[in-house]
Protein backbone atom coordinates (compact mmCIF):
# COMPACT_ATOMS: atom_id res chain seq x y z
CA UNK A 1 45.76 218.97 79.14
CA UNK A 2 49.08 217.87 78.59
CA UNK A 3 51.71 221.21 78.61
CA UNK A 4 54.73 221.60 76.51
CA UNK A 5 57.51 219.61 76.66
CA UNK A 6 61.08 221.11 78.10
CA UNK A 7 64.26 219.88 76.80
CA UNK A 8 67.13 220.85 78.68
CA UNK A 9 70.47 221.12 76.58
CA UNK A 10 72.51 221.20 79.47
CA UNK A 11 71.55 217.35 80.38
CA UNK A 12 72.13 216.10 77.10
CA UNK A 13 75.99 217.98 76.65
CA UNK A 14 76.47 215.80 79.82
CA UNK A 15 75.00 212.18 78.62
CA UNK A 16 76.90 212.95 75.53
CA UNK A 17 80.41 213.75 77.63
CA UNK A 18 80.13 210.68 79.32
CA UNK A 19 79.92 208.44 76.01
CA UNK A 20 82.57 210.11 74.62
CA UNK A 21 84.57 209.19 77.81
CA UNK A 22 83.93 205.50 77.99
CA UNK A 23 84.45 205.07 74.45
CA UNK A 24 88.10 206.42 75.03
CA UNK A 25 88.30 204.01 77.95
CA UNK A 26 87.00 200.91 76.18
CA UNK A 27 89.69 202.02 73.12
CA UNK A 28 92.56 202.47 75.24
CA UNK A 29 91.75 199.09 77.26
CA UNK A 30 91.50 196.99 73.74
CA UNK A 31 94.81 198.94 72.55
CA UNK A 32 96.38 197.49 76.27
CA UNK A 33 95.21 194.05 75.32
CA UNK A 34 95.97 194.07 71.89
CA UNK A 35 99.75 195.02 73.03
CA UNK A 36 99.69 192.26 75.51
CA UNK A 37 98.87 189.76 73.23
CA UNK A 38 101.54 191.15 71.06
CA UNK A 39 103.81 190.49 73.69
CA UNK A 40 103.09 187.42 74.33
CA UNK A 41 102.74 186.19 70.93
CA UNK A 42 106.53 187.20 70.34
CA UNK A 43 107.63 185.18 73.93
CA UNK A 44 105.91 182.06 72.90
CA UNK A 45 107.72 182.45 69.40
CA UNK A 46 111.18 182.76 71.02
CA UNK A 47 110.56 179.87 73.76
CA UNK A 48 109.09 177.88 70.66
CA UNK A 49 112.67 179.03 68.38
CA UNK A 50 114.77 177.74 71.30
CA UNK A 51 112.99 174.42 72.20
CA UNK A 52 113.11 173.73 68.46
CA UNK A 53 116.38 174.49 68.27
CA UNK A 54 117.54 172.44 71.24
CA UNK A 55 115.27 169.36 70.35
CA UNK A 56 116.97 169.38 66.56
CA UNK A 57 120.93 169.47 68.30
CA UNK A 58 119.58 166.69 70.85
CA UNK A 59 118.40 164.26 67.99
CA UNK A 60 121.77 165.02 65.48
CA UNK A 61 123.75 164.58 68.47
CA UNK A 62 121.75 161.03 69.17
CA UNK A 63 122.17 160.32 65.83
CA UNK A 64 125.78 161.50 65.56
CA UNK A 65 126.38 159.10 68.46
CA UNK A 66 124.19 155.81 67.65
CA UNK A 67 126.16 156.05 64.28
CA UNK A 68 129.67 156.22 66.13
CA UNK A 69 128.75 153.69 68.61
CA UNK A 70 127.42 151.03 65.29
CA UNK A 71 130.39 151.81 63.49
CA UNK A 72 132.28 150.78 67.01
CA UNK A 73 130.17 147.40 67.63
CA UNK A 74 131.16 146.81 64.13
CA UNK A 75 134.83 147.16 64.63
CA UNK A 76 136.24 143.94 65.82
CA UNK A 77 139.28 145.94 67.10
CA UNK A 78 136.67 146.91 69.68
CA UNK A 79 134.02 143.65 69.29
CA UNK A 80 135.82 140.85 68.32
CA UNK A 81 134.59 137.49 69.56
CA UNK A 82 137.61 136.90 71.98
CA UNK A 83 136.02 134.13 73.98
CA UNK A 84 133.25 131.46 74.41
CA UNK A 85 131.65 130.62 77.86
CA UNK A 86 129.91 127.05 77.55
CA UNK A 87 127.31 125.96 80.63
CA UNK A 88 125.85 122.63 81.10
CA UNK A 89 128.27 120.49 78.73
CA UNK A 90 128.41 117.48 81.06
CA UNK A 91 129.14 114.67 78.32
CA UNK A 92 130.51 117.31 75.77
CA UNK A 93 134.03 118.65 75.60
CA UNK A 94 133.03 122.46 75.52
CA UNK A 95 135.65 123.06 73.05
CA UNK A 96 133.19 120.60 70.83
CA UNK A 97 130.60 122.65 71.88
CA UNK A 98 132.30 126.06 70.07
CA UNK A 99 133.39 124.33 67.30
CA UNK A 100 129.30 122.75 66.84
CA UNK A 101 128.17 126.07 67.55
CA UNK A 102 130.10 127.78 63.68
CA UNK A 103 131.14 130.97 65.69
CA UNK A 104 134.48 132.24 64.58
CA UNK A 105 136.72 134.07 66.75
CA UNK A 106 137.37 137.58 65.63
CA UNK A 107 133.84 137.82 64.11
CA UNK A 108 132.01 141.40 65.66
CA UNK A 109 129.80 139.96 68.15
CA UNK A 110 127.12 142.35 66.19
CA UNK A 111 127.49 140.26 63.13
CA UNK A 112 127.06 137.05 64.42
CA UNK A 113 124.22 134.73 63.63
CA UNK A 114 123.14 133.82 66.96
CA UNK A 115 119.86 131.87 65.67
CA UNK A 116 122.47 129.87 63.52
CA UNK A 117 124.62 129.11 65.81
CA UNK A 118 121.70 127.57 68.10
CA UNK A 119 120.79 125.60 65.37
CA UNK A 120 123.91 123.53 64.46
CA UNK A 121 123.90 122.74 68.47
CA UNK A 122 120.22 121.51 68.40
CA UNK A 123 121.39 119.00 65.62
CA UNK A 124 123.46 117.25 68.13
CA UNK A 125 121.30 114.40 69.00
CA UNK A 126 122.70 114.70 72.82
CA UNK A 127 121.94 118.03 72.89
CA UNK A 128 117.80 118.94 74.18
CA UNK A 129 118.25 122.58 73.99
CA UNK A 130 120.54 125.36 73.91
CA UNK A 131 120.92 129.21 74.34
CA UNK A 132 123.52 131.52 72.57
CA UNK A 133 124.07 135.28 74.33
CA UNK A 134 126.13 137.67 73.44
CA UNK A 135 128.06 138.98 76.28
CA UNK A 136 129.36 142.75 75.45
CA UNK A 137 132.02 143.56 74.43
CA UNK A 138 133.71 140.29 73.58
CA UNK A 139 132.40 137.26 74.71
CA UNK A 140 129.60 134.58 74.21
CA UNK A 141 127.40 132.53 76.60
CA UNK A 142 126.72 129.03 75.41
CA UNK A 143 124.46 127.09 77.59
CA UNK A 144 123.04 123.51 76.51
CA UNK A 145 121.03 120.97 78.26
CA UNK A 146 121.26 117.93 77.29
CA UNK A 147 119.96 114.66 76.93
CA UNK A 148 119.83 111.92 79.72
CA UNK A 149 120.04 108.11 78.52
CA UNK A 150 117.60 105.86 80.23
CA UNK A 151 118.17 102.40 78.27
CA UNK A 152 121.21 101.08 75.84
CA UNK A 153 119.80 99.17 72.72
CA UNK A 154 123.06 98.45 71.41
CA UNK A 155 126.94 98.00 72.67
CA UNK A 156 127.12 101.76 71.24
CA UNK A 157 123.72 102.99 71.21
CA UNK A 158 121.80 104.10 74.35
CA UNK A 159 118.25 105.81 74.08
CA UNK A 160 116.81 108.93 75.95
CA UNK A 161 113.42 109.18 77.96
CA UNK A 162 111.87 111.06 74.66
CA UNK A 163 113.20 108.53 72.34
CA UNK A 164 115.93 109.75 70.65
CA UNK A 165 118.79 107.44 69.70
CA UNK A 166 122.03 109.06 71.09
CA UNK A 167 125.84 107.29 70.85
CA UNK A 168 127.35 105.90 73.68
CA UNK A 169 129.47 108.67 75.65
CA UNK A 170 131.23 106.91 78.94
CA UNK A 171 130.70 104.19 81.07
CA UNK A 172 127.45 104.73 82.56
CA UNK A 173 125.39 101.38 83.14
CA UNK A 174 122.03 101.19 81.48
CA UNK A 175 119.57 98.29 81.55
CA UNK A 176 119.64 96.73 77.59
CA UNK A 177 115.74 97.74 76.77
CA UNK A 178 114.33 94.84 74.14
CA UNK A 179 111.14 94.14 73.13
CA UNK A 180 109.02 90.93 72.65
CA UNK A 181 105.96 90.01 70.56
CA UNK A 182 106.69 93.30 67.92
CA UNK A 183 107.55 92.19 64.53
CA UNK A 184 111.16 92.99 64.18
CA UNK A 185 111.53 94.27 67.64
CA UNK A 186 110.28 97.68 66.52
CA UNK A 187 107.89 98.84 69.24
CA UNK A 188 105.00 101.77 68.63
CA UNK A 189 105.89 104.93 69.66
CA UNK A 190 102.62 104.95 71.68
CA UNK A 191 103.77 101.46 74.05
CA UNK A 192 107.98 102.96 73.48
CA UNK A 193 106.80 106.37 75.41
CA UNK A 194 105.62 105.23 79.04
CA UNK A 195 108.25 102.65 79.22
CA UNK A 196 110.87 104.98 78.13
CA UNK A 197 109.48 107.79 80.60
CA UNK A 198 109.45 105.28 83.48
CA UNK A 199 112.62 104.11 82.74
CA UNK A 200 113.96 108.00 82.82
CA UNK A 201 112.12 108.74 86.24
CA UNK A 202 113.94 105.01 87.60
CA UNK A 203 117.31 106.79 86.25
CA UNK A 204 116.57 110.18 88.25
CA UNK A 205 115.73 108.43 91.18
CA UNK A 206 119.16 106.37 91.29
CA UNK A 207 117.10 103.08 90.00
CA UNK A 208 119.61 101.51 88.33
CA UNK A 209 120.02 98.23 89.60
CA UNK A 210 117.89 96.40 87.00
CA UNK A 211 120.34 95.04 84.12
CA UNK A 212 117.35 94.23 81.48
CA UNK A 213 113.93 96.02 80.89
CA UNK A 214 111.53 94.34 78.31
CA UNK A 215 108.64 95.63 76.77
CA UNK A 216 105.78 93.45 76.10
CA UNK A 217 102.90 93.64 73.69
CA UNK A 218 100.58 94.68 76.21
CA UNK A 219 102.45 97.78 76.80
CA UNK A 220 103.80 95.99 80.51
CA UNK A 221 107.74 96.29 81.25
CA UNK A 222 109.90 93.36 82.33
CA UNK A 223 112.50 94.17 84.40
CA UNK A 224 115.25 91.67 85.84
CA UNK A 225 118.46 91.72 87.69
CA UNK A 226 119.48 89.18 85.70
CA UNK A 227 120.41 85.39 86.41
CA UNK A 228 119.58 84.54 89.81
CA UNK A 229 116.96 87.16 89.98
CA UNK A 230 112.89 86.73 89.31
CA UNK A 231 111.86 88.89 86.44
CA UNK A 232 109.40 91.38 87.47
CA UNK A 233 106.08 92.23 85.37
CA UNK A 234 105.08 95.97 86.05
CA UNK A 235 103.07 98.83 84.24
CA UNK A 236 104.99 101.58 83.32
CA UNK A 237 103.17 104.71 84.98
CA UNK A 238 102.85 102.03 88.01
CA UNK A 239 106.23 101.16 88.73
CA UNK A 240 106.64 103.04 91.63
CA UNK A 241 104.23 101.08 93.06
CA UNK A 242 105.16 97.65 92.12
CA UNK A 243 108.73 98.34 92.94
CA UNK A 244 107.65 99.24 96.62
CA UNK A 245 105.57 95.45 96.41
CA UNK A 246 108.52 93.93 95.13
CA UNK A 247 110.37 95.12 98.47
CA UNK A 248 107.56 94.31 100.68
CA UNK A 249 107.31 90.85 99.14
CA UNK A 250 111.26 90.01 99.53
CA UNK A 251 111.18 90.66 103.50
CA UNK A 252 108.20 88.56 103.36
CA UNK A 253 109.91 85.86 100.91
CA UNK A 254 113.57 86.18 102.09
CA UNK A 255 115.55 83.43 100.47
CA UNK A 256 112.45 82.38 98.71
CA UNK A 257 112.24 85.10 96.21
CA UNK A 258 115.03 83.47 94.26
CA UNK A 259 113.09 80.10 93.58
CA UNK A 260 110.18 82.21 91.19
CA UNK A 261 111.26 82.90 87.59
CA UNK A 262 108.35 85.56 87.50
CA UNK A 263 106.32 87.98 89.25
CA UNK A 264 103.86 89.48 88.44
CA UNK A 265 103.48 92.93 90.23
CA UNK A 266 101.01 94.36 88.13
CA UNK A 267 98.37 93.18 90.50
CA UNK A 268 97.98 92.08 94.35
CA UNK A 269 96.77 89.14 93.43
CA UNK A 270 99.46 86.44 95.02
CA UNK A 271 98.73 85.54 98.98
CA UNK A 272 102.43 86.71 99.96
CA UNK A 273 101.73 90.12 98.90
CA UNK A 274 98.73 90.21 100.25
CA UNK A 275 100.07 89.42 103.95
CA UNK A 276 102.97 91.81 103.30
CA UNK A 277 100.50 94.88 102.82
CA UNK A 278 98.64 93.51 105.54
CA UNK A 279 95.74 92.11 103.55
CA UNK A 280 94.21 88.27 104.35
C-alpha cells in the first residue's frame, strides 16, 4: 500500500521566493535595456541632426559658389576672349585663320560656339581638319591641319591626295596631272584615287622631279621629266617599284635612256631590265 502523501509548506514558500526574485531581476534587466536603447536612440538622432545639418550648408554653399563662379565665366570683365593661339597654319596667315574661325574678341569664352567656329574653318577647302579649345580664362587654341597638294590642274588650281580642288597658295612645283582617253578629261573617282594617292606619297617622299603625270584609261600613270626625258608607264600602288627599275635601268642604259620616247615599267619584260636586276 501506498501511504499518505506529505506536503511540506516550508519547500514551497522557498520555490515561490525564488520566482519572485528572478522576476525582479529579469524586470530590472529589460528596464536597463529599455534605457539603453533610449539612449542611444536620442545619440543617433543628434549625430543624424548634425550630419543633416552640415550636408544642407555644404550643398548651399556649393551652390552659392557654382552660381558666383557662372555669373564670373559670364563676365567678360573676367572672360573676355583676349587672344587667339593658331597651330599648324603653314599656307594660312593665322590672322585669316581667326577671322575664318567667327570668334569675336570680347565674347565670354563660356558663350562661344566652339562647334561653329570649327565649322566655318572646315569650309576652307585647304583646311583637312581643325580643333577649337578654350584656354581659361582668356584665350583660344586654334589648331588646323591642312591639306597637301600633290598635282596642279590649272595655272591656279592644284589638287590634294583626296581630291579636293584647292587654289594655288605659293610657289611650290607640282607635276600638271592630265588625263587621256576620258571624255572631257574628267577621270572616275575610282582610276583619280590611286593616282592621286601615289602622287601624294611621291610628294612626301621629296619625289618631285617629274614635271607631268598622266592618267590613262587603264588606270596606269605617265610620268615624264619632260622634253629630253622618256615618259615612264607605271601602276599607281606600284610606283615605288618601277621608280627603283627606272634607276636600275639608267646605270644600265647611261646615255641611252634618252633615245626611248617610252618605257614601260609596269612589267620586267624588256632585256635591259632584266640584266639590271640580274635576270637573263
Amino acid at each position: 500500500m501506498i501511504g499518505p502523501s506529505v506536503l511540506s509548506g516550508q519547500s514551497t514558500t522557498a520555490q515561490t521566493r525564488r520566482q519572485g526574485t528572478n522576476a525582479r531581476m529579469q524586470e530590472v534587466t529589460r528596464q536597463s535595456q529599455r534605457a539603453q536603447d533610449r539612449t542611444r536612440l536620442i545619440s543617433d538622432a543628434k549625430s543624424f541632426s548634425v550630419k543633416a545639418v552640415l550636408a544642407i550648408l555644404s550643398v548651399a554653399v556649393l551652390a552659392t559658389g557654382s552660381f558666383f563662379a557662372w555669373k564670373a565665366a559670364l563676365d567678360p570683365r573676367w572672360t573676355g576672349l583676349s587672344a587667339m593661339e593658331v597651330r599648324g597654319a603653314h599656307r594660312h596667315d593665322p590672322r585669316e585663320i581667326a577671322r575664318t574661325s567667327g570668334l569675336v574678341f570680347g565674347t565670354s569664352l563660356a558663350q562661344l560656339d566652339l562647334p561653329a567656329a570649327r565649322a566655318r574653318l572646315l569650309a576652307d577647302p585647304w583646311i583637312l581638319d581643325a580643333r577649337v579649345v578654350r584656354r581659361w580664362p582668356r584665350r583660344v587654341r586654334l589648331e588646323i591641319v591642312e591639306r597637301a597638294p600633290v598635282a596642279e590642274l590649272a595655272p591656279r588650281l592644284w589638287i590634294a591626295a583626296d581630291g579636293t580642288i584647292l587654289s594655288r597658295r605659293g610657289d611650290m612645283v607640282l607635276p600638271h596631272l592630265s588625263s587621256r582617253g576620258f571624255p572631257a578629261g574628267r577621270i572616275p573617282a575610282a582610276v583619280a584615287a590611286p593616282v592621286l594617292a601615289a602622287l601624294g606619297a611621291m610628294e612626301s617622299q621629296h619625289r618631285t622631279e617629274f614635271a607631268q603625270a598622266c592618267v590613262l584609261r587603264d588606270g596606269s600613270m605617265e610620268l615624264s621629266r619632260g622634253s629630253g626625258s622618256p615618259r615612264l608607264l607605271v601602276r599607281p600602288e606600284d610606283w615605288k617599284r618601277a621608280l627603283a627599275r627606272w634607276g636600275s635601268l639608267q646605270r644600265e642604259l647611261g646615255d641611252r635612256a634618252a633615245l626611248f620616247s617610252e618605257i614601260d615599267l609596269r612589267h620586267g619584260s624588256c632585256a635591259a631590265l632584266r640584266r639590271a636586276e640580274g635576270g637573263a
